[in-house]
N, C-alpha and C. Protein backbone atom coordinates (compact mmCIF):
# COMPACT_ATOMS: atom_id res chain seq x y z
N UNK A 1 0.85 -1.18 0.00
CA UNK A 1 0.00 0.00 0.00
C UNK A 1 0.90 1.24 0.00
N UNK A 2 0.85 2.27 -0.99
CA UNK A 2 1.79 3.33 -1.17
C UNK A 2 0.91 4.29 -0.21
N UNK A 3 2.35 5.22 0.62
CA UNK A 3 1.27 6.04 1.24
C UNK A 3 1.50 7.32 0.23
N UNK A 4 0.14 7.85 0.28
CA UNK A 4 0.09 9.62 0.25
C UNK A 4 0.03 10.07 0.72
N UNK A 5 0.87 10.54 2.06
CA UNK A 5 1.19 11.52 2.90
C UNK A 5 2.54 11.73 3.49
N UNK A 6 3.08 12.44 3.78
CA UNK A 6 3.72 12.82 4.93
C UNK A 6 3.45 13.38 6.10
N UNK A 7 4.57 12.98 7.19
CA UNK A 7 4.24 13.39 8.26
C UNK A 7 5.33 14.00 8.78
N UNK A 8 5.12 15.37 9.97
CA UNK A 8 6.65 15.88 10.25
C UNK A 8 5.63 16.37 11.43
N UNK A 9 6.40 16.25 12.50
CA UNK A 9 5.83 16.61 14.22
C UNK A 9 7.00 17.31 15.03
N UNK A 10 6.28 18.45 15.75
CA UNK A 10 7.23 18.95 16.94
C UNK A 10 6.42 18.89 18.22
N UNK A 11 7.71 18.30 19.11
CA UNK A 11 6.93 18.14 20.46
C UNK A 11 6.23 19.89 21.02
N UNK A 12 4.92 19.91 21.88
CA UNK A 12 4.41 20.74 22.37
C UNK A 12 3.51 20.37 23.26
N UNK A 13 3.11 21.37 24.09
CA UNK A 13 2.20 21.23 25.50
C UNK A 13 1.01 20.52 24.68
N UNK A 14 0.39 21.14 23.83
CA UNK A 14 -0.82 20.51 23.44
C UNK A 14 -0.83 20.23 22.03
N UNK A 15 -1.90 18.90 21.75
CA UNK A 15 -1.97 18.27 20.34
C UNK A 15 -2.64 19.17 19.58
N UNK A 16 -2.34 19.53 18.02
CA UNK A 16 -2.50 20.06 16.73
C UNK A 16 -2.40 19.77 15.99
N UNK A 17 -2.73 19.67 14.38
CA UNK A 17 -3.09 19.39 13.64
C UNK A 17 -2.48 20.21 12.48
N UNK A 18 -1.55 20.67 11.70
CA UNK A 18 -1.60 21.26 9.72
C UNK A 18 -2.04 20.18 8.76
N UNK A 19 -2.82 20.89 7.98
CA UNK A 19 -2.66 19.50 7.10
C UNK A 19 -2.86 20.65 5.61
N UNK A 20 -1.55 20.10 4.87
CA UNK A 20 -1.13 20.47 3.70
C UNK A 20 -1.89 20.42 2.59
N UNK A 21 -2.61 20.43 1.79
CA UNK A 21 -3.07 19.84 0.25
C UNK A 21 -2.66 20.71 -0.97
N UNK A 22 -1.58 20.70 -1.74
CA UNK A 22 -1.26 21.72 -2.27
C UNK A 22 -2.09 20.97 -3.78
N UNK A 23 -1.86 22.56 -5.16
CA UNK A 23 -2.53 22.68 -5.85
C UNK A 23 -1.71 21.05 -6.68
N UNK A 24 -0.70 20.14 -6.61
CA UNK A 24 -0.31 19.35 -7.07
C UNK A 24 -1.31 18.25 -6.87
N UNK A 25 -1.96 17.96 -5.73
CA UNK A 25 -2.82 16.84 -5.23
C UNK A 25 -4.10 17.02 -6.28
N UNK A 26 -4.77 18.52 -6.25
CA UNK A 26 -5.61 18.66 -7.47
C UNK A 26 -6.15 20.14 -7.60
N UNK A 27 -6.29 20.66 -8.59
CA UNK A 27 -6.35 21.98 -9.28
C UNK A 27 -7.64 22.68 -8.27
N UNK A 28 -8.62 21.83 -8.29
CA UNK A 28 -9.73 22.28 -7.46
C UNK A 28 -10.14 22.39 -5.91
N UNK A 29 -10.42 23.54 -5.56
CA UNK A 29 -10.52 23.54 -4.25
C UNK A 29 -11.60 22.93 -3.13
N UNK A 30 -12.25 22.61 -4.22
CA UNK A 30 -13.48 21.33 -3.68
C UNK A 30 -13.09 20.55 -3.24
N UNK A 31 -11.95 19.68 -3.53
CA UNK A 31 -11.51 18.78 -3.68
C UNK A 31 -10.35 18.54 -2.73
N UNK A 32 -9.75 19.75 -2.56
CA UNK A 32 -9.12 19.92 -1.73
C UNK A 32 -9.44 20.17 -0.29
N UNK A 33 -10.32 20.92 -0.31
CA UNK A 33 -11.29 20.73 1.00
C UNK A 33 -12.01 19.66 1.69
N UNK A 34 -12.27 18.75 0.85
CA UNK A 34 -12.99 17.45 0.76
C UNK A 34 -11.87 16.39 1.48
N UNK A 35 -10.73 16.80 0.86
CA UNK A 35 -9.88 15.60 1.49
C UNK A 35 -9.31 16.30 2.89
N UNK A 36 -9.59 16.97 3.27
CA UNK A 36 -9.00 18.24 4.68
C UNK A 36 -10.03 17.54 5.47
N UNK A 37 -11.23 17.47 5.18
CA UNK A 37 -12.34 17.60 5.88
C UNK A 37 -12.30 16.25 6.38
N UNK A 38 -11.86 15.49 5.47
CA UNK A 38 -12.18 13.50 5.91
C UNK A 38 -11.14 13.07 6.77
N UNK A 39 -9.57 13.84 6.59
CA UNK A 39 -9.11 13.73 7.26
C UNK A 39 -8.79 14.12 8.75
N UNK A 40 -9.21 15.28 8.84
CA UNK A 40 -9.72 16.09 10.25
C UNK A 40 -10.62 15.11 11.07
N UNK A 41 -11.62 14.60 10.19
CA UNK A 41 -12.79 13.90 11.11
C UNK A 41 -11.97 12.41 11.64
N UNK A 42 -11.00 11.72 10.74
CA UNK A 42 -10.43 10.87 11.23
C UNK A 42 -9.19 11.15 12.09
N UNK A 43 -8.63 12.07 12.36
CA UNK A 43 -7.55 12.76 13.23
C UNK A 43 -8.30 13.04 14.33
N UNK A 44 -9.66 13.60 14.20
CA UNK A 44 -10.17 13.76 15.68
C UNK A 44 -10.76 12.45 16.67
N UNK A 45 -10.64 11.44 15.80
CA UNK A 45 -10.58 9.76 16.54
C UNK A 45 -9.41 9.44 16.84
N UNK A 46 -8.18 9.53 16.52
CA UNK A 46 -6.89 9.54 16.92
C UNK A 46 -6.22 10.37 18.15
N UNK A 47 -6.61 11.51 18.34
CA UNK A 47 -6.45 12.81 18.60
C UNK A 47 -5.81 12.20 20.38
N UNK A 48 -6.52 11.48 20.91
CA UNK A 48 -6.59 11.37 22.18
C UNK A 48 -5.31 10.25 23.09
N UNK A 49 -5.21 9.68 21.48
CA UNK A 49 -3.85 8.47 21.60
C UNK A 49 -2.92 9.14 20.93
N UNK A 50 -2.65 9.95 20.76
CA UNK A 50 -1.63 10.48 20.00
C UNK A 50 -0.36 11.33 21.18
N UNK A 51 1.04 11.52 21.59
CA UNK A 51 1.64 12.28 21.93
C UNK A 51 1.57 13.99 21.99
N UNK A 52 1.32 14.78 23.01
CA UNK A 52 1.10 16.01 22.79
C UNK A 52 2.20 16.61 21.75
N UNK A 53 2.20 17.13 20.31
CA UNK A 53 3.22 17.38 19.27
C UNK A 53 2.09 18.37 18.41
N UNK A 54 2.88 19.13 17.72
CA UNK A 54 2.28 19.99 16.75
C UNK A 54 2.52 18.89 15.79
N UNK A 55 1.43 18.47 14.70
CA UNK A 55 1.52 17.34 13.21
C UNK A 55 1.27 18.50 12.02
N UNK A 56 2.53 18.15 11.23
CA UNK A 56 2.19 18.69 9.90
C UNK A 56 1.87 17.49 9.17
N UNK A 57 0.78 17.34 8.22
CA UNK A 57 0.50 15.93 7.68
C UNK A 57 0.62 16.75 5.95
N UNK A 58 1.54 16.19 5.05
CA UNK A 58 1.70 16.99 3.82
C UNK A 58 0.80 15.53 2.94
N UNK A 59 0.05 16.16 2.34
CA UNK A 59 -1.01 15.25 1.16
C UNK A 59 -0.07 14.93 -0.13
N UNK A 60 -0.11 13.91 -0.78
CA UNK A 60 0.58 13.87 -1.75
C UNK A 60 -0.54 13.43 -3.12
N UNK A 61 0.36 13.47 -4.27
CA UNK A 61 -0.65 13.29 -5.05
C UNK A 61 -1.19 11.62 -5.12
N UNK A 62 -2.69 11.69 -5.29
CA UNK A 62 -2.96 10.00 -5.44
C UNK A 62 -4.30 10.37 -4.13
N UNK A 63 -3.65 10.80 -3.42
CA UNK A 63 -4.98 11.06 -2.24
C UNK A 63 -6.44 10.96 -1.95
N UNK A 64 -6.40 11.46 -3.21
CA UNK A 64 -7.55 11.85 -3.57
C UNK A 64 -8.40 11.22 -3.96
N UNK A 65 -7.77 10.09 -4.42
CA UNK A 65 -8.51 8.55 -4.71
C UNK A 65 -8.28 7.84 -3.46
N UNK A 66 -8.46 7.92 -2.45
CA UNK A 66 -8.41 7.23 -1.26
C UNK A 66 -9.58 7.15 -0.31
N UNK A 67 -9.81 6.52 0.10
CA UNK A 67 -11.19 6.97 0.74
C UNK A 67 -11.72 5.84 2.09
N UNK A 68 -12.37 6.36 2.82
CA UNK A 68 -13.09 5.65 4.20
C UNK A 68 -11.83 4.94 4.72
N UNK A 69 -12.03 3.26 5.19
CA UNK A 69 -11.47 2.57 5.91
C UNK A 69 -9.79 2.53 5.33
N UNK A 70 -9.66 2.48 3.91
CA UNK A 70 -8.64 2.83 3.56
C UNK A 70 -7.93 4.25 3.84
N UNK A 71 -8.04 5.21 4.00
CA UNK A 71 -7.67 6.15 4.09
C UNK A 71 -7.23 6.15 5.99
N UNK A 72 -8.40 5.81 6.64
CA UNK A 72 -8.35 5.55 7.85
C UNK A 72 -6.82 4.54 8.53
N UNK A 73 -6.69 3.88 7.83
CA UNK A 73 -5.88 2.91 7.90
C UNK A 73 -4.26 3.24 7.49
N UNK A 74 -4.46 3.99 6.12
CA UNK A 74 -3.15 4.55 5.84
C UNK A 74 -2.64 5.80 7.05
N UNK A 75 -3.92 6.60 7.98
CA UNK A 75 -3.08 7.30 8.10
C UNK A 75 -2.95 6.76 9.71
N UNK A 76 -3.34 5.26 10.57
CA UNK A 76 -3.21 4.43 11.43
C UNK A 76 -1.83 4.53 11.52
N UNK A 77 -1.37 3.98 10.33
CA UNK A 77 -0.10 3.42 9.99
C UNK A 77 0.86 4.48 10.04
N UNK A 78 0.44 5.76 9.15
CA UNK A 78 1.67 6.63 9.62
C UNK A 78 1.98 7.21 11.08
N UNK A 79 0.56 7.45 11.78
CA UNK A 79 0.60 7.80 13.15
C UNK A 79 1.33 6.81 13.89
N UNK A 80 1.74 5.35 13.52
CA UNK A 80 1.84 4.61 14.09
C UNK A 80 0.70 3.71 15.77
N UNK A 81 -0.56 3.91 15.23
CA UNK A 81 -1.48 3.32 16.14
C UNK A 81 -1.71 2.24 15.90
């Protein structure tokens, strides 16, 4: 399973969230919002097992075809949960 993302974290008092989608992932901002949004909702199920760290999560291209349990799973794996 190839991932589409990166991840880059600095330790801090409290947990946060960036999440990247640049115009490379896809031209439209629908779309780009769309994948912000699915991933936020699955970061805020993580949120509580996670190390207090600022997360930059960078989207790569392919993303965008990813979706529900899969997507969920790829980003399991990068969080390491």
């Amino acid at each position: 399973m190839p991932l589409h993302f990166s991840l880059r974290s600095t330790p801090m008092e409290a947990t946060s969230f960036i999440i990247s989608v640049s115009k490379k992932v896809s031209k439209k901002a629908v779309v780009r919002n769309t994948i912000k949004r699915r991933i936020r909702a699955i970061l805020k199920e993580f949120k509580p097992s996670l190390k207090a760290a600022k997360y930059l999560l960078i989207v790569k291209p392919g993303a965008e075809l990813v979706k529900g349990p899969e997507l969920k799973s790829e980003l399991g794996t990068l969080f390491k949960l």
